[in-house]
Protein backbone atom coordinates (compact mmCIF):
# COMPACT_ATOMS: atom_id res chain seq x y z
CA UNK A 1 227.33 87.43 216.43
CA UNK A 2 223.97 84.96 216.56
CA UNK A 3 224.28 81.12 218.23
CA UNK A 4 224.04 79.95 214.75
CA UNK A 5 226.50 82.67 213.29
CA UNK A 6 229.21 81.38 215.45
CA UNK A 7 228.33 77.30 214.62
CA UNK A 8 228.57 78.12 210.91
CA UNK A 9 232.08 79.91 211.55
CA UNK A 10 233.26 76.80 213.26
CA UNK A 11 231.81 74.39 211.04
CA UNK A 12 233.29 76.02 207.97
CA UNK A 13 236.27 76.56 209.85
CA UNK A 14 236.97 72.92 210.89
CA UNK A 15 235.65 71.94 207.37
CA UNK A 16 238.61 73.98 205.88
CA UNK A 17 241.43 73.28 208.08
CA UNK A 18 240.72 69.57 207.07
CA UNK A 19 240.53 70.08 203.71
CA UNK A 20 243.46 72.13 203.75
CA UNK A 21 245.63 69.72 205.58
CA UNK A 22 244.53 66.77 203.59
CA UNK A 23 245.59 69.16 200.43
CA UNK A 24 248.99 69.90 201.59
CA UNK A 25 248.64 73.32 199.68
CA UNK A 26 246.61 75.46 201.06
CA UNK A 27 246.68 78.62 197.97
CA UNK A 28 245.79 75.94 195.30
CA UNK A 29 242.68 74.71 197.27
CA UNK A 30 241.39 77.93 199.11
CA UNK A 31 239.60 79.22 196.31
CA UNK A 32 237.81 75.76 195.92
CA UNK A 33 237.58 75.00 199.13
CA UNK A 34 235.78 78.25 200.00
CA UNK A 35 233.51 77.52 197.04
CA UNK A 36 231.95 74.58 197.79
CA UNK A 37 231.68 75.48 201.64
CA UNK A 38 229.62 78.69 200.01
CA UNK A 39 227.81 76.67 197.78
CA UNK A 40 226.79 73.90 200.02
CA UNK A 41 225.72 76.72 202.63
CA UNK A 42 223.48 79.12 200.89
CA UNK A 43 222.29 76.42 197.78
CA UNK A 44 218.69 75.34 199.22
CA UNK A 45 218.55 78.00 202.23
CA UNK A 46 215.31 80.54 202.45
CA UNK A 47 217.27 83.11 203.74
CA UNK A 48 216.95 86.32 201.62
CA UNK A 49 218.41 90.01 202.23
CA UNK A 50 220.24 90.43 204.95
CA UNK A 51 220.51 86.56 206.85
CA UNK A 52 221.62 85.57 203.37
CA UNK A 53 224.32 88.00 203.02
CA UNK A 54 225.27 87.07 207.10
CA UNK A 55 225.19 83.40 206.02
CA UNK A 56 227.80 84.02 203.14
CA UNK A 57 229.62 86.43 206.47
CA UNK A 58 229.94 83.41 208.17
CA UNK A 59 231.59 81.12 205.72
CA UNK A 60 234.43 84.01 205.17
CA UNK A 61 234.71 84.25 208.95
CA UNK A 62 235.40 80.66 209.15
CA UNK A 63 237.55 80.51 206.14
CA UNK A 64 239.82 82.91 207.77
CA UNK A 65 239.61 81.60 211.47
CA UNK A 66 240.40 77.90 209.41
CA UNK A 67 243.33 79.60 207.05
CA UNK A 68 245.09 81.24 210.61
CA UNK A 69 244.80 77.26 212.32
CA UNK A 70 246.76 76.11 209.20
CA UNK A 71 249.29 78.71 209.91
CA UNK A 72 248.35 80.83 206.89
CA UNK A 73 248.38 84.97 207.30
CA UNK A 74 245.06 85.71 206.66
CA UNK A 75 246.29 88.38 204.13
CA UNK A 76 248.39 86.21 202.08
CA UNK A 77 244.62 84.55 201.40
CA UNK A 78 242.32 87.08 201.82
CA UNK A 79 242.31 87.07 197.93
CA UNK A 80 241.65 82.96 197.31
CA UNK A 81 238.74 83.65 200.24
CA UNK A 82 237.12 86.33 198.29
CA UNK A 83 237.11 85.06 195.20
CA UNK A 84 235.72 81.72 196.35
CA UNK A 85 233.27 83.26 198.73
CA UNK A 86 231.66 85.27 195.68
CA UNK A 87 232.11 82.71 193.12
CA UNK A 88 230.52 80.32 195.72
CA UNK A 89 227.53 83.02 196.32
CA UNK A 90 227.10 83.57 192.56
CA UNK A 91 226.55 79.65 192.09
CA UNK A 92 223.97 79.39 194.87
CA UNK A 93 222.10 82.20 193.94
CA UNK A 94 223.26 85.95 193.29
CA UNK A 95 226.13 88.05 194.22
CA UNK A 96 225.86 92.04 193.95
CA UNK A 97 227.51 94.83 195.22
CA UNK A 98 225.91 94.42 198.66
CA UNK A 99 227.83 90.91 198.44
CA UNK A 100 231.19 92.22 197.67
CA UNK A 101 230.61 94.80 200.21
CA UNK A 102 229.34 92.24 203.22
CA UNK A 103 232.39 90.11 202.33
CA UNK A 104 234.72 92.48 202.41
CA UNK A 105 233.93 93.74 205.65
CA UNK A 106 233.81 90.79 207.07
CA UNK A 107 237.23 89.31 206.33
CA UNK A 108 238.31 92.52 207.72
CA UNK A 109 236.76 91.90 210.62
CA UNK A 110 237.60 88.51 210.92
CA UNK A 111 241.45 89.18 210.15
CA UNK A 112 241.50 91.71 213.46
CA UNK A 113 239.85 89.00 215.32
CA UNK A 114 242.61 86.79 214.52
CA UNK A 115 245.17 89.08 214.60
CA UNK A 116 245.96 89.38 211.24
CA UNK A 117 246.66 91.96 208.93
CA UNK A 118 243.77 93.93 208.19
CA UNK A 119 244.99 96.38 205.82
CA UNK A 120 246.68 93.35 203.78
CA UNK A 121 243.41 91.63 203.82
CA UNK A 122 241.70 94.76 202.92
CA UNK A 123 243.74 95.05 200.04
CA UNK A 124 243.22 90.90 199.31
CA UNK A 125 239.68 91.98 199.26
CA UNK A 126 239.83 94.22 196.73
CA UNK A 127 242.32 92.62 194.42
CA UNK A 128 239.40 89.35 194.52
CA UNK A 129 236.68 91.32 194.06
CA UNK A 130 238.21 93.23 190.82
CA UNK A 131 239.20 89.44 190.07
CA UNK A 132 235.58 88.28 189.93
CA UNK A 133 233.84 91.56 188.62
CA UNK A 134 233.20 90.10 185.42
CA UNK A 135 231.44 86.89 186.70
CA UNK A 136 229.37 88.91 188.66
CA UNK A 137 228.31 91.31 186.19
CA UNK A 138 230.09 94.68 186.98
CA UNK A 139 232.72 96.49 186.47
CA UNK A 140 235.86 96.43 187.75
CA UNK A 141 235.76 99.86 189.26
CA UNK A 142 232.20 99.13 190.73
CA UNK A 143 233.76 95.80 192.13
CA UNK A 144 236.64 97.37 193.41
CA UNK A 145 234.99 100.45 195.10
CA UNK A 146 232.06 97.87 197.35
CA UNK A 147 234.91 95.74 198.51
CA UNK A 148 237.13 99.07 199.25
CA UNK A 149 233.58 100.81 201.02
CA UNK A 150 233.43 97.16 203.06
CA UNK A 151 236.57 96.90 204.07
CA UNK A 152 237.12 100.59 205.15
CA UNK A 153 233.62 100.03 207.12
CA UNK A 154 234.41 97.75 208.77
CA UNK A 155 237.73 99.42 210.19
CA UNK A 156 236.36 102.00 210.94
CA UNK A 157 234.44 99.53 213.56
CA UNK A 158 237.22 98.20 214.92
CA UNK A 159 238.69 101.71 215.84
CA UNK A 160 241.98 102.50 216.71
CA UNK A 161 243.18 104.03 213.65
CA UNK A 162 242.61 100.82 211.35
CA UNK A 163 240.57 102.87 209.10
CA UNK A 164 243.69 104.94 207.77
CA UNK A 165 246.18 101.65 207.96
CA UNK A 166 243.34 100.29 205.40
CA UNK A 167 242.88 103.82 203.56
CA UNK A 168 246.39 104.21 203.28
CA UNK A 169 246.28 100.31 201.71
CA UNK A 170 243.73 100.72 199.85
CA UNK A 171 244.80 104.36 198.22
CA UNK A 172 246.52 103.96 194.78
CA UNK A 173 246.03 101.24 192.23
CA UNK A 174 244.80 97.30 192.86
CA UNK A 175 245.30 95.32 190.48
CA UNK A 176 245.19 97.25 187.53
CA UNK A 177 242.37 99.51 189.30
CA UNK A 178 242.35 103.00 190.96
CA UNK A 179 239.51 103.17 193.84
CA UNK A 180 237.10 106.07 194.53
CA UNK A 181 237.45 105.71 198.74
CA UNK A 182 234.19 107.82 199.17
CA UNK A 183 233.66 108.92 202.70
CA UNK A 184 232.09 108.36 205.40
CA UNK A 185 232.26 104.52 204.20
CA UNK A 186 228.79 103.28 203.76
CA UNK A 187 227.68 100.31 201.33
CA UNK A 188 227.99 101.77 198.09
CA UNK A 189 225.02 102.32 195.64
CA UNK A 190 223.51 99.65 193.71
């Protein structure tokens, strides 16, 4: 992770846990919360491609390094995260399936930094993505299948056997949805 990946992950992540505390709640204002940061991050930036998609990374990271200082599983709101992450991105500019995808993986990644519980978030993932298809302009199962490709990626990083604790999460139905896990867990097509 860059010098100025990691400041972003703090800043968002001290921006959150105050927010949070001074809200008292922290599942009514995490999708808000995570909205604004997004907004407020990406609205105005030149980054394009790839250092935008690593700038909306870095506010999930910190969302779920700030939602684990509040005492929050990262699971229980890997759902509010997602969902304000991508409505956040859609506001500033564009989300796509290469959004849902990057964001996916990277509260996966960020939950096994933080020792939380990666296939739970994995599934979180999913169930916000699905949740926000429609505002983004795609289908449910197309929604559902980049956050699943993201998330699995991203295990699959972290070794270990995470990828079939996610797979095994992740296999079935979300939210109303049944998943195409496609192997060997790339970003999916556009």
């Amino acid at each position: 992770m860059s010098q100025t990946s990691k400041s972003l992950v703090l800043e968002v992540k001290e921006h959150l846990v105050t927010a949070i505390e001074g809200a008292g709640n922290a599942s009514d204002a995490l999708v808000d919360l995570v909205t604004a940061v997004t907004v407020d991050t990406l609205r105005g930036t030149r980054a394009v491609g790839a250092e935008f998609l690593a700038l909306g990374a870095g506010v999930v990271a910190g969302a779920v390094h700030g939602v684990t200082e509040v005492g929050s599983e990262v699971g229980n709101s890997a759902r509010s995260i997602m969902v304000g992450a991508l409505r956040g991105t859609e506001s500033a500019g564009t989300a796509s399936a290469d959004t849902v995808n990057t964001y996916a993986a990277a509260l996966v990644a960020s939950a096994a930094d933080v020792g939380g519980n990666v296939a739970h978030t994995a599934r979180g993932a999913v169930e916000g993505a699905v949740e926000m298809a429609r505002d983004l302009g795609m289908s449910v199962e197309h929604a559902a299948e980049a956050a699943g490709a993201g998330a699995l990626r991203a295990a699959s990083e972290i070794g270990g056997g995470t990828a079939s604790h996610v797979h095994a999460a992740l296999s079935g139905t979300i939210s109303g949805v049944k998943i195409a896990l496609k192997p060997p867990f790339r970003k999916p097509r556009k």
